[in-house]
PDB file of N, CA and C in Angstrom:
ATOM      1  N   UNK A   1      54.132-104.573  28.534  1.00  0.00           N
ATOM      2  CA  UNK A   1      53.381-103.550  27.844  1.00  0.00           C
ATOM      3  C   UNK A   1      51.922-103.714  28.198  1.00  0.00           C
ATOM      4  N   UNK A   2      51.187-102.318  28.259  1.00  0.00           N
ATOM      5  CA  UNK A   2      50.072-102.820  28.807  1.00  0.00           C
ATOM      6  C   UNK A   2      48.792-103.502  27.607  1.00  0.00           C
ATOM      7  N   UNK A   3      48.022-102.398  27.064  1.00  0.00           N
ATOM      8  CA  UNK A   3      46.811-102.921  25.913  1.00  0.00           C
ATOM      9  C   UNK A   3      47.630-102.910  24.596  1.00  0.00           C
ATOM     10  N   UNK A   4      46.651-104.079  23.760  1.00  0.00           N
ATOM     11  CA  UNK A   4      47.302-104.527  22.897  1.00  0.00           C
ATOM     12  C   UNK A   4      46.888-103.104  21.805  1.00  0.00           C
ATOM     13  N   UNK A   5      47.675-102.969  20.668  1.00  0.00           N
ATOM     14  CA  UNK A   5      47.351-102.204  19.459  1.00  0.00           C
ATOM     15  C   UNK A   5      47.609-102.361  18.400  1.00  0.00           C
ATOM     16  N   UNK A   6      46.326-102.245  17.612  1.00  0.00           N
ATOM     17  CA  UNK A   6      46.328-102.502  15.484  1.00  0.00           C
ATOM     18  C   UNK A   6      47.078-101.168  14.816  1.00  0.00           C
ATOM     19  N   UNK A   7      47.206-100.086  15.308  1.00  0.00           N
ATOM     20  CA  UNK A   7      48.058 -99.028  15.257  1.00  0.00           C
ATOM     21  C   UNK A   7      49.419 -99.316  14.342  1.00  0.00           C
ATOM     22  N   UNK A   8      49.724 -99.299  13.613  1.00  0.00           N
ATOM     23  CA  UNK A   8      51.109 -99.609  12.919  1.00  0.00           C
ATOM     24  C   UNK A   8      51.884 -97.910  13.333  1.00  0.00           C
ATOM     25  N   UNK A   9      51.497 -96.873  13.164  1.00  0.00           N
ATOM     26  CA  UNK A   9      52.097 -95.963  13.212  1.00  0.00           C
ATOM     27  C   UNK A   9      52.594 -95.652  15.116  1.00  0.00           C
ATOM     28  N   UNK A  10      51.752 -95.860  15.419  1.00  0.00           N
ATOM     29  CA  UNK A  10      51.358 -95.809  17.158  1.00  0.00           C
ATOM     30  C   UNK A  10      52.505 -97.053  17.537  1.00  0.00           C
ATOM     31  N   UNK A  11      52.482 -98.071  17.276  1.00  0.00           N
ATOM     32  CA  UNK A  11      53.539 -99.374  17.063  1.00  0.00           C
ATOM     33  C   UNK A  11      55.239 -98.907  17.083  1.00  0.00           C
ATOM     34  N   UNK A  12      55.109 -98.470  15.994  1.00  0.00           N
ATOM     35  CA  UNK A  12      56.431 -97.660  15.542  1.00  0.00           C
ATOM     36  C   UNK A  12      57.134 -96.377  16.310  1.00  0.00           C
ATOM     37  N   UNK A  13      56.664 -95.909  17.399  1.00  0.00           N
ATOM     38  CA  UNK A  13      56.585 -94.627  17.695  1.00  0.00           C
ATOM     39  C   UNK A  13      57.150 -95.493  19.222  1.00  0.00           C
ATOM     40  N   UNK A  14      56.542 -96.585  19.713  1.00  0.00           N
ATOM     41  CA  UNK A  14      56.791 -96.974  20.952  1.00  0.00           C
ATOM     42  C   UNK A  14      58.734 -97.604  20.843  1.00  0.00           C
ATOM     43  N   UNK A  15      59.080 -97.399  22.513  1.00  0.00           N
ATOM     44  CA  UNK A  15      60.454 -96.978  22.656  1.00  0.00           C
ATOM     45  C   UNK A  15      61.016 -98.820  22.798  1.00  0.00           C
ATOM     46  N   UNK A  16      59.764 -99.269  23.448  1.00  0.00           N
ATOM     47  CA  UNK A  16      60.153-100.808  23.881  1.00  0.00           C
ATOM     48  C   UNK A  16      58.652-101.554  23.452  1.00  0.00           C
ATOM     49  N   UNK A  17      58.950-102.998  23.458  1.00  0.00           N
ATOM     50  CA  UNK A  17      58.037-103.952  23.709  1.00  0.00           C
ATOM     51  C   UNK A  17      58.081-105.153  24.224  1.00  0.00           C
ATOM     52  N   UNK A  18      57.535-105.830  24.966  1.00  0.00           N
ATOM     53  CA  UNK A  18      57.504-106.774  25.735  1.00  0.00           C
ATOM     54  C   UNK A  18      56.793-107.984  24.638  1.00  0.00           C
ATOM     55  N   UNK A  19      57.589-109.509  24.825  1.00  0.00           N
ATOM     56  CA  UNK A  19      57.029-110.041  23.886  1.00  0.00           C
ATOM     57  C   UNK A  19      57.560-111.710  24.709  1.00  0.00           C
ATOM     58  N   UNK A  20      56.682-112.748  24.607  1.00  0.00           N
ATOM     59  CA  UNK A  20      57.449-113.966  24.805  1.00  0.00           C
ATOM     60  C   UNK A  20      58.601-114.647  23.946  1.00  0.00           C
ATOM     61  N   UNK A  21      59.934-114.944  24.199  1.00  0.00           N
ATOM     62  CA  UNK A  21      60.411-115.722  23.278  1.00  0.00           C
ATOM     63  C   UNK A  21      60.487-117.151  23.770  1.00  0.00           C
ATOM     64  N   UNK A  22      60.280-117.706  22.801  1.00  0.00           N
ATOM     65  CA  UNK A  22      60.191-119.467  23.730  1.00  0.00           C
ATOM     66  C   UNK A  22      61.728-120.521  23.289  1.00  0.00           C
ATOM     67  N   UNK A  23      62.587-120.219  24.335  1.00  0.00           N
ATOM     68  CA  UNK A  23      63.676-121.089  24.624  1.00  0.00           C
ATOM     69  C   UNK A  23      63.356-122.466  25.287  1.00  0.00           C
ATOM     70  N   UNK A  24      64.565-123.402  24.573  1.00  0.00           N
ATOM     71  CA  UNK A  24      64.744-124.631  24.821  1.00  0.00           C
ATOM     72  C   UNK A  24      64.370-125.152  26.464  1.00  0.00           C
ATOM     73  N   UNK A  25      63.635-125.436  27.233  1.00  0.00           N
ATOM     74  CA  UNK A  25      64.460-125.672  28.487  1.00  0.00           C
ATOM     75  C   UNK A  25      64.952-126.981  29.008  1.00  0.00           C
ATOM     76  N   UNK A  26      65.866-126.883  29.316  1.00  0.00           N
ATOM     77  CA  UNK A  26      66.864-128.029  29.406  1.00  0.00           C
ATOM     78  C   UNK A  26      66.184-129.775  30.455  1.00  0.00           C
ATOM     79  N   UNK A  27      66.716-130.536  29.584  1.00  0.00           N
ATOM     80  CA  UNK A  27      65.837-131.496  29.751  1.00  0.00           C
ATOM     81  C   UNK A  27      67.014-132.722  29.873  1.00  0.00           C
ATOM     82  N   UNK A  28      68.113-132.228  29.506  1.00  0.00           N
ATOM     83  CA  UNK A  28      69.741-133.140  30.073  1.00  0.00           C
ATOM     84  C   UNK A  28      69.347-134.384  28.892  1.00  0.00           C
ATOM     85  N   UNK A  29      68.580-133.624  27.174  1.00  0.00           N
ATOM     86  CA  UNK A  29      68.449-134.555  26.251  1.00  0.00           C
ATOM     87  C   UNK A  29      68.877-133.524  25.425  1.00  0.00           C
ATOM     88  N   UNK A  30      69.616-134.578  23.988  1.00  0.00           N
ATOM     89  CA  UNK A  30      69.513-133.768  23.332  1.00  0.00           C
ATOM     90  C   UNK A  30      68.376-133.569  21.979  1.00  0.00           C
ATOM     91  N   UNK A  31      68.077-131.928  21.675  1.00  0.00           N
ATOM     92  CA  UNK A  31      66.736-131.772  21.235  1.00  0.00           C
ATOM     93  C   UNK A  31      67.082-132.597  19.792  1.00  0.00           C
ATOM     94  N   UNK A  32      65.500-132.796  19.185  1.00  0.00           N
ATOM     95  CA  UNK A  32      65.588-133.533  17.941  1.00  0.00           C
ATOM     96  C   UNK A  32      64.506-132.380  17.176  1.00  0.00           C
ATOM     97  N   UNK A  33      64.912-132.289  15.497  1.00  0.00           N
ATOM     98  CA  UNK A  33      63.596-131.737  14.992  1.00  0.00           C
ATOM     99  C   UNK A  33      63.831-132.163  13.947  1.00  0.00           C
ATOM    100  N   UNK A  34      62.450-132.786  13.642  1.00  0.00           N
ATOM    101  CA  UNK A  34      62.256-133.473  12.660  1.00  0.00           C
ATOM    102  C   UNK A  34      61.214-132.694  11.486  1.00  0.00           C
ATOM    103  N   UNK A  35      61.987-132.853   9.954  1.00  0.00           N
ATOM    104  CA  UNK A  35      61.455-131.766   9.061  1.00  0.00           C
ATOM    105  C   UNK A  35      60.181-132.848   8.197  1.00  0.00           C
ATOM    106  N   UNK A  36      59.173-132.902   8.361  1.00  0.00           N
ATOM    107  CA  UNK A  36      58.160-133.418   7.504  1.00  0.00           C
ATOM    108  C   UNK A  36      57.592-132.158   5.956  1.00  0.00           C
ATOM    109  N   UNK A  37      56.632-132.939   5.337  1.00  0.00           N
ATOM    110  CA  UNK A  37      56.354-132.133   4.074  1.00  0.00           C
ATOM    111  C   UNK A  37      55.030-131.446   4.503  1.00  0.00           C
ATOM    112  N   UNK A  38      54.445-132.216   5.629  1.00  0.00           N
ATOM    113  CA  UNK A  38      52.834-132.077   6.186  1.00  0.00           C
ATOM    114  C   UNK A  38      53.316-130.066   7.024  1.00  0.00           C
ATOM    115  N   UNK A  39      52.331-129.195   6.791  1.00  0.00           N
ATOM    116  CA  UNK A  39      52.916-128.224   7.086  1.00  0.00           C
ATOM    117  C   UNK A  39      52.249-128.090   9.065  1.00  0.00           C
ATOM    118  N   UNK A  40      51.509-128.951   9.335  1.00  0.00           N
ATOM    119  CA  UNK A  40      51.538-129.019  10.782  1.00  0.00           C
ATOM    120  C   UNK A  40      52.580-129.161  10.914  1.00  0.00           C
ATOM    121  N   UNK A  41      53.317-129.917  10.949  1.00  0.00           N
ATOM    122  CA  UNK A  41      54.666-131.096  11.346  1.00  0.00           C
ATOM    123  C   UNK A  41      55.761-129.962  11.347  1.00  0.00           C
ATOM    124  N   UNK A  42      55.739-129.037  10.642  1.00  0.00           N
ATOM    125  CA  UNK A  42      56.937-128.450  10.510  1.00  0.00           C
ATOM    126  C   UNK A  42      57.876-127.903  11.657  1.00  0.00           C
ATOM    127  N   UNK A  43      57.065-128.076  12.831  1.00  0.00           N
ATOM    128  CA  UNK A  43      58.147-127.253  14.151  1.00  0.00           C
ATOM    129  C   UNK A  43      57.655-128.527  14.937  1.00  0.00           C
ATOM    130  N   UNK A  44      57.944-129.846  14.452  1.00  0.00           N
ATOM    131  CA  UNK A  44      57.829-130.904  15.894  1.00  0.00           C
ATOM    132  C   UNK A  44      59.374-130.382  16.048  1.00  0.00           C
ATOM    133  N   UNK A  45      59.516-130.610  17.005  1.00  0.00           N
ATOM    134  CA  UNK A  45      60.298-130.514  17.756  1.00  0.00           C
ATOM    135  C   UNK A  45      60.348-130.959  19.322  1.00  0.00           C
ATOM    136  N   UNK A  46      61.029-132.490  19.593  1.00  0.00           N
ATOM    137  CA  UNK A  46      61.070-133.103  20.653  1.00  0.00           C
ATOM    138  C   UNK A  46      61.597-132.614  21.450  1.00  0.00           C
ATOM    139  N   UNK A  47      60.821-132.016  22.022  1.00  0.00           N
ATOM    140  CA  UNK A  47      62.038-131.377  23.296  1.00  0.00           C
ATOM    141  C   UNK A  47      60.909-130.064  24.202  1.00  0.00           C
ATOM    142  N   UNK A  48      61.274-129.222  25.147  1.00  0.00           N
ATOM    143  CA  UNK A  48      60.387-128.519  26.026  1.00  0.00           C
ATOM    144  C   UNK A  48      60.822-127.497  25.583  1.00  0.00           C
ATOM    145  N   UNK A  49      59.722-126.478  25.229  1.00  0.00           N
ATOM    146  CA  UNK A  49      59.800-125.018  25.146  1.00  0.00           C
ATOM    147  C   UNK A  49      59.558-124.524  26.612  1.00  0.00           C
ATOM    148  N   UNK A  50      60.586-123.205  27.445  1.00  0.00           N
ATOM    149  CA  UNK A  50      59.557-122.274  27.833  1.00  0.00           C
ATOM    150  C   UNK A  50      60.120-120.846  27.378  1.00  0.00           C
ATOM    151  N   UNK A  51      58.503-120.278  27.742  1.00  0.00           N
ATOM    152  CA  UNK A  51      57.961-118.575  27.144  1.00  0.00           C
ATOM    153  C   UNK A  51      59.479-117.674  28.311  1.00  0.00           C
ATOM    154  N   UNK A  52      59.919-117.114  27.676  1.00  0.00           N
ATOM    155  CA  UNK A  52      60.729-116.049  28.556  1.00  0.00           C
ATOM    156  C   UNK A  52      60.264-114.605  27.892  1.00  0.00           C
ATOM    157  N   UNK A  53      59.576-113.744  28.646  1.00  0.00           N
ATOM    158  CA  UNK A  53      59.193-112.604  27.935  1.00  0.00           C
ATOM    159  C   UNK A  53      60.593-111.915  28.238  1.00  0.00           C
ATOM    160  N   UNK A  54      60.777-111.071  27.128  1.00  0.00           N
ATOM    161  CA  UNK A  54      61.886-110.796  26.766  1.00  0.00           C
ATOM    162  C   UNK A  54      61.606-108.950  26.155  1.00  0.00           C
ATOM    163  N   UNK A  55      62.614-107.848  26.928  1.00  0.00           N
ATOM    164  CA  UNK A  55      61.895-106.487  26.047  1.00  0.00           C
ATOM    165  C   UNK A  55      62.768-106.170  24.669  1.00  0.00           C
ATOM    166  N   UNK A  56      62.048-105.743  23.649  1.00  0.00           N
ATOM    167  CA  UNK A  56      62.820-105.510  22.197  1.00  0.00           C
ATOM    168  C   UNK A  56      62.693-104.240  22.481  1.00  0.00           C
ATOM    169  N   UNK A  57      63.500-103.665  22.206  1.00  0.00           N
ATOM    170  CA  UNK A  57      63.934-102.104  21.886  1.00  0.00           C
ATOM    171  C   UNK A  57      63.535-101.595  20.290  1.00  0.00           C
ATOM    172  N   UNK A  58      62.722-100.667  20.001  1.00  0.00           N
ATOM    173  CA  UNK A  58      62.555-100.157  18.714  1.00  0.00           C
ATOM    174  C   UNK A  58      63.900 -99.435  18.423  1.00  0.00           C
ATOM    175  N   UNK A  59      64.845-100.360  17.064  1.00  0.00           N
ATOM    176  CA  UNK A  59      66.098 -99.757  16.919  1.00  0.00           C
ATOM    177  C   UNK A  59      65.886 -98.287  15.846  1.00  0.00           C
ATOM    178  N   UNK A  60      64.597 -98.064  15.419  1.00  0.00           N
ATOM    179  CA  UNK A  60      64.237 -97.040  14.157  1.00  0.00           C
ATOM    180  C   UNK A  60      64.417 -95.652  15.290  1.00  0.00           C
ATOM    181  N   UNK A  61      64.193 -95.997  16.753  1.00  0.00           N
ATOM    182  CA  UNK A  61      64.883 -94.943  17.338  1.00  0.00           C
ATOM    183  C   UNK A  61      65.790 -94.597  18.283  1.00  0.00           C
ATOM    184  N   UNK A  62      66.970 -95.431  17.831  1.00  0.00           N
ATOM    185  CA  UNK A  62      68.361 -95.084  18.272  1.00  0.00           C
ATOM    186  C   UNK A  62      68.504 -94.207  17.896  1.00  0.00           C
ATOM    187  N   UNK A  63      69.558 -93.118  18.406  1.00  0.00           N
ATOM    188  CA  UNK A  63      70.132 -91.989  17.967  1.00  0.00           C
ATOM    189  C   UNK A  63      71.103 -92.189  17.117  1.00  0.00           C
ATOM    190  N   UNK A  64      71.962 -93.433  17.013  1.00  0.00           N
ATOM    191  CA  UNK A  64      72.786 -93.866  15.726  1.00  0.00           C
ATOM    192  C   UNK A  64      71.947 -95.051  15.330  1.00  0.00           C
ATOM    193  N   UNK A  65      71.796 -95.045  13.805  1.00  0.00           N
ATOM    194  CA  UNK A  65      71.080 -96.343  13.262  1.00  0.00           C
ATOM    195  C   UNK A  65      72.063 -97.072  13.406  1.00  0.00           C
ATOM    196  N   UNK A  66      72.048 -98.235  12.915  1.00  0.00           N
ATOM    197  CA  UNK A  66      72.533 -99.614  13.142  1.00  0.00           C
ATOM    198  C   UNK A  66      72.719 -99.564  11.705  1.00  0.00           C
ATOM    199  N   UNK A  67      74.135-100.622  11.417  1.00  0.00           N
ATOM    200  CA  UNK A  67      74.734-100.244  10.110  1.00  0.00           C
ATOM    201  C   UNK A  67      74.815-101.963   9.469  1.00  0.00           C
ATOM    202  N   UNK A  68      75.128-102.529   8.651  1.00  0.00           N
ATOM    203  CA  UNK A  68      75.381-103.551   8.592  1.00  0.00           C
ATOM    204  C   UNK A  68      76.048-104.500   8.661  1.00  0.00           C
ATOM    205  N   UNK A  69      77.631-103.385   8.486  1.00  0.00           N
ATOM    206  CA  UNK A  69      78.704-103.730   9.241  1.00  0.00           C
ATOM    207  C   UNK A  69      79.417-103.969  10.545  1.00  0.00           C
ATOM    208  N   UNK A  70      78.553-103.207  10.972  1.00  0.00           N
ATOM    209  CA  UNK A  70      78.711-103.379  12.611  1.00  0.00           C
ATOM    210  C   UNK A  70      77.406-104.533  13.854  1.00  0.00           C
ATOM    211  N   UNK A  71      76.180-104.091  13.453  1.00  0.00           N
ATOM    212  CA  UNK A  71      75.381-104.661  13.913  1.00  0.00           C
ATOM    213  C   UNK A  71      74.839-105.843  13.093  1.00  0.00           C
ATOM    214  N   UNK A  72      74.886-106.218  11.994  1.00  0.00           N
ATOM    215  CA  UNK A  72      74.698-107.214  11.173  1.00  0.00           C
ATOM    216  C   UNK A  72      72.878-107.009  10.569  1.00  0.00           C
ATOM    217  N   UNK A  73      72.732-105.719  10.711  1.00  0.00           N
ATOM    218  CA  UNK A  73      71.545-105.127   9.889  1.00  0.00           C
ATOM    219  C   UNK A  73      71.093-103.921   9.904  1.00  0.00           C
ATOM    220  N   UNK A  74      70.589-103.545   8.753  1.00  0.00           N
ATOM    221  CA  UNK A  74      70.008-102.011   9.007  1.00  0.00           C
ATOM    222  C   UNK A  74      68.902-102.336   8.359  1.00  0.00           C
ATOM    223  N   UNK A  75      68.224-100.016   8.419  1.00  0.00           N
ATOM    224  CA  UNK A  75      67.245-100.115   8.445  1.00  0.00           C
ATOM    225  C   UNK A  75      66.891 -99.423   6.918  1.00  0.00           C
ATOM    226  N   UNK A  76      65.937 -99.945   6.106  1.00  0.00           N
ATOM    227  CA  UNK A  76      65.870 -99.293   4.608  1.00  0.00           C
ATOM    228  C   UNK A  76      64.453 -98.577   4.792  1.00  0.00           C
ATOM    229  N   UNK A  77      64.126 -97.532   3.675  1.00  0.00           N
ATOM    230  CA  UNK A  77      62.960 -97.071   3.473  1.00  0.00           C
ATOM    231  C   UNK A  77      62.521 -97.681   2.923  1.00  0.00           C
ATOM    232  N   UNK A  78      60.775 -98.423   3.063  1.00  0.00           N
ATOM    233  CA  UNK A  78      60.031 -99.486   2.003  1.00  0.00           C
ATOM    234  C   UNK A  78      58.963 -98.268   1.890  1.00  0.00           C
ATOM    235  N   UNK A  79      58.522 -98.381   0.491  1.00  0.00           N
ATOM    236  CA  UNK A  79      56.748 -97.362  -0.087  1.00  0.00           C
ATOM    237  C   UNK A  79      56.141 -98.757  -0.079  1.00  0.00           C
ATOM    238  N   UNK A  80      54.812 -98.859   0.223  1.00  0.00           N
ATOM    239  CA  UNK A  80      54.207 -99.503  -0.570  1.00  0.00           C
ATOM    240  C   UNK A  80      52.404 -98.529  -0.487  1.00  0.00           C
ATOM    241  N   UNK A  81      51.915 -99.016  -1.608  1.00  0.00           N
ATOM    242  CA  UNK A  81      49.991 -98.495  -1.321  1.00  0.00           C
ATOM    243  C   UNK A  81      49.247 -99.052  -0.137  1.00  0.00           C
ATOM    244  N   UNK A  82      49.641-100.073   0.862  1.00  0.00           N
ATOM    245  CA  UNK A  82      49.155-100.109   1.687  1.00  0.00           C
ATOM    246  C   UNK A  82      49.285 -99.458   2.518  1.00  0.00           C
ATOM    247  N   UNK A  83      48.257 -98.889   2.882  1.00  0.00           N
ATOM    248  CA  UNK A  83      47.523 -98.073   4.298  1.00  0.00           C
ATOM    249  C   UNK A  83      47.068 -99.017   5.523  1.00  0.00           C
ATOM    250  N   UNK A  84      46.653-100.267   5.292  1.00  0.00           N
ATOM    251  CA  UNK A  84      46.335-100.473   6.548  1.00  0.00           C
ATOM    252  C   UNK A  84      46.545-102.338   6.406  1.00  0.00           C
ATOM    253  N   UNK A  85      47.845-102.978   7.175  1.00  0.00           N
ATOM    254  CA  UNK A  85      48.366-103.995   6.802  1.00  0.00           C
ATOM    255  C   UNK A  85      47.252-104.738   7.374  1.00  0.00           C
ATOM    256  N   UNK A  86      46.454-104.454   8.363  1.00  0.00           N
ATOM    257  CA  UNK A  86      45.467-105.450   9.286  1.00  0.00           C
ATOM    258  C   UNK A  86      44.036-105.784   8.819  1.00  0.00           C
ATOM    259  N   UNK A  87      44.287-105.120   7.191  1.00  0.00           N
ATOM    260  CA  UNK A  87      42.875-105.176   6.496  1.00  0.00           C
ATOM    261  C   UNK A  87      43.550-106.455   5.485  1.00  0.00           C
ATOM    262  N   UNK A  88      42.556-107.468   5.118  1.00  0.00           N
ATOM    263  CA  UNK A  88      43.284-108.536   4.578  1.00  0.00           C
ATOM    264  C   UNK A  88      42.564-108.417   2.872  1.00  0.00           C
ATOM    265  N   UNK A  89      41.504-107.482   2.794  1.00  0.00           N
ATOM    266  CA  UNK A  89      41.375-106.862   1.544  1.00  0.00           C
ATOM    267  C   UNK A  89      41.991-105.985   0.644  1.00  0.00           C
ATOM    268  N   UNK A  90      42.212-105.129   1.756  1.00  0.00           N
ATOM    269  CA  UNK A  90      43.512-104.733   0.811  1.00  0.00           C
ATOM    270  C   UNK A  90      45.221-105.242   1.065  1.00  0.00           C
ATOM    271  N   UNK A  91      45.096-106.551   1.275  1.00  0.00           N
ATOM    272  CA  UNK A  91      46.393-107.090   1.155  1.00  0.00           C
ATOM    273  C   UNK A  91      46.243-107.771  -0.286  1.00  0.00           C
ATOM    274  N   UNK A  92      45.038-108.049  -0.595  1.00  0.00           N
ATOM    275  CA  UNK A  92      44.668-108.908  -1.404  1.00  0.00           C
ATOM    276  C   UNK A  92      44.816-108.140  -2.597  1.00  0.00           C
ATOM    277  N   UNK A  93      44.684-106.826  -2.887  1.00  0.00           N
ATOM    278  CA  UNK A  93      44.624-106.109  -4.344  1.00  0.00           C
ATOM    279  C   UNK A  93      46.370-106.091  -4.584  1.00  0.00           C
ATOM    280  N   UNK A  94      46.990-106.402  -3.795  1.00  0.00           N
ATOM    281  CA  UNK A  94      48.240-106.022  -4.036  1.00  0.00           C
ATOM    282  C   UNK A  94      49.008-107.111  -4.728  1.00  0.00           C
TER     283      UNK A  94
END
């Protein structure tokens, strides 16, 4: 995808997106992750990540939604008063 966007509506409207997901890569060990209380600590994880960019498909525009029975999720209508999620003031009145 090319420039990035704060757009939530503009977001929603796009067909695909390009995004890194970061898989295990194999290291002929097996991985360890260790759960601490310290909230750095929380994703040690001994072992090698790499980034595989990977494209997600916006499923809000399939021509059949996705059900829960079949795909193992759907899609609900949420309201809320926020207008603009990237403002952290008005995340805050809420």
């Amino acid at each position: 995808m090319g420039g990035e966007t704060n757009n939530t509506s503009e977001m929603a409207s796009l067909e695909e997106i390009e995004a890194p997901f970061y898989y295990l890569s194999d290291t002929s060990e097996i991985p360890v992750f260790k759960q601490t209380s310290k909230p750095s600590d929380a994703n040690n994880f001994q072992s090698s990540r790499k980034p595989t960019l990977m494209k997600i498909q916006n499923g809000r525009l399939l021509a059949k939604q996705p059900s829960l029975d079949t795909e193992g999720f759907a899609f609900s209508k949420q309201t809320t008063e926020i207008v603009n999620f990237f403002n952290d003031s008005e995340l805050d009145i809420v």
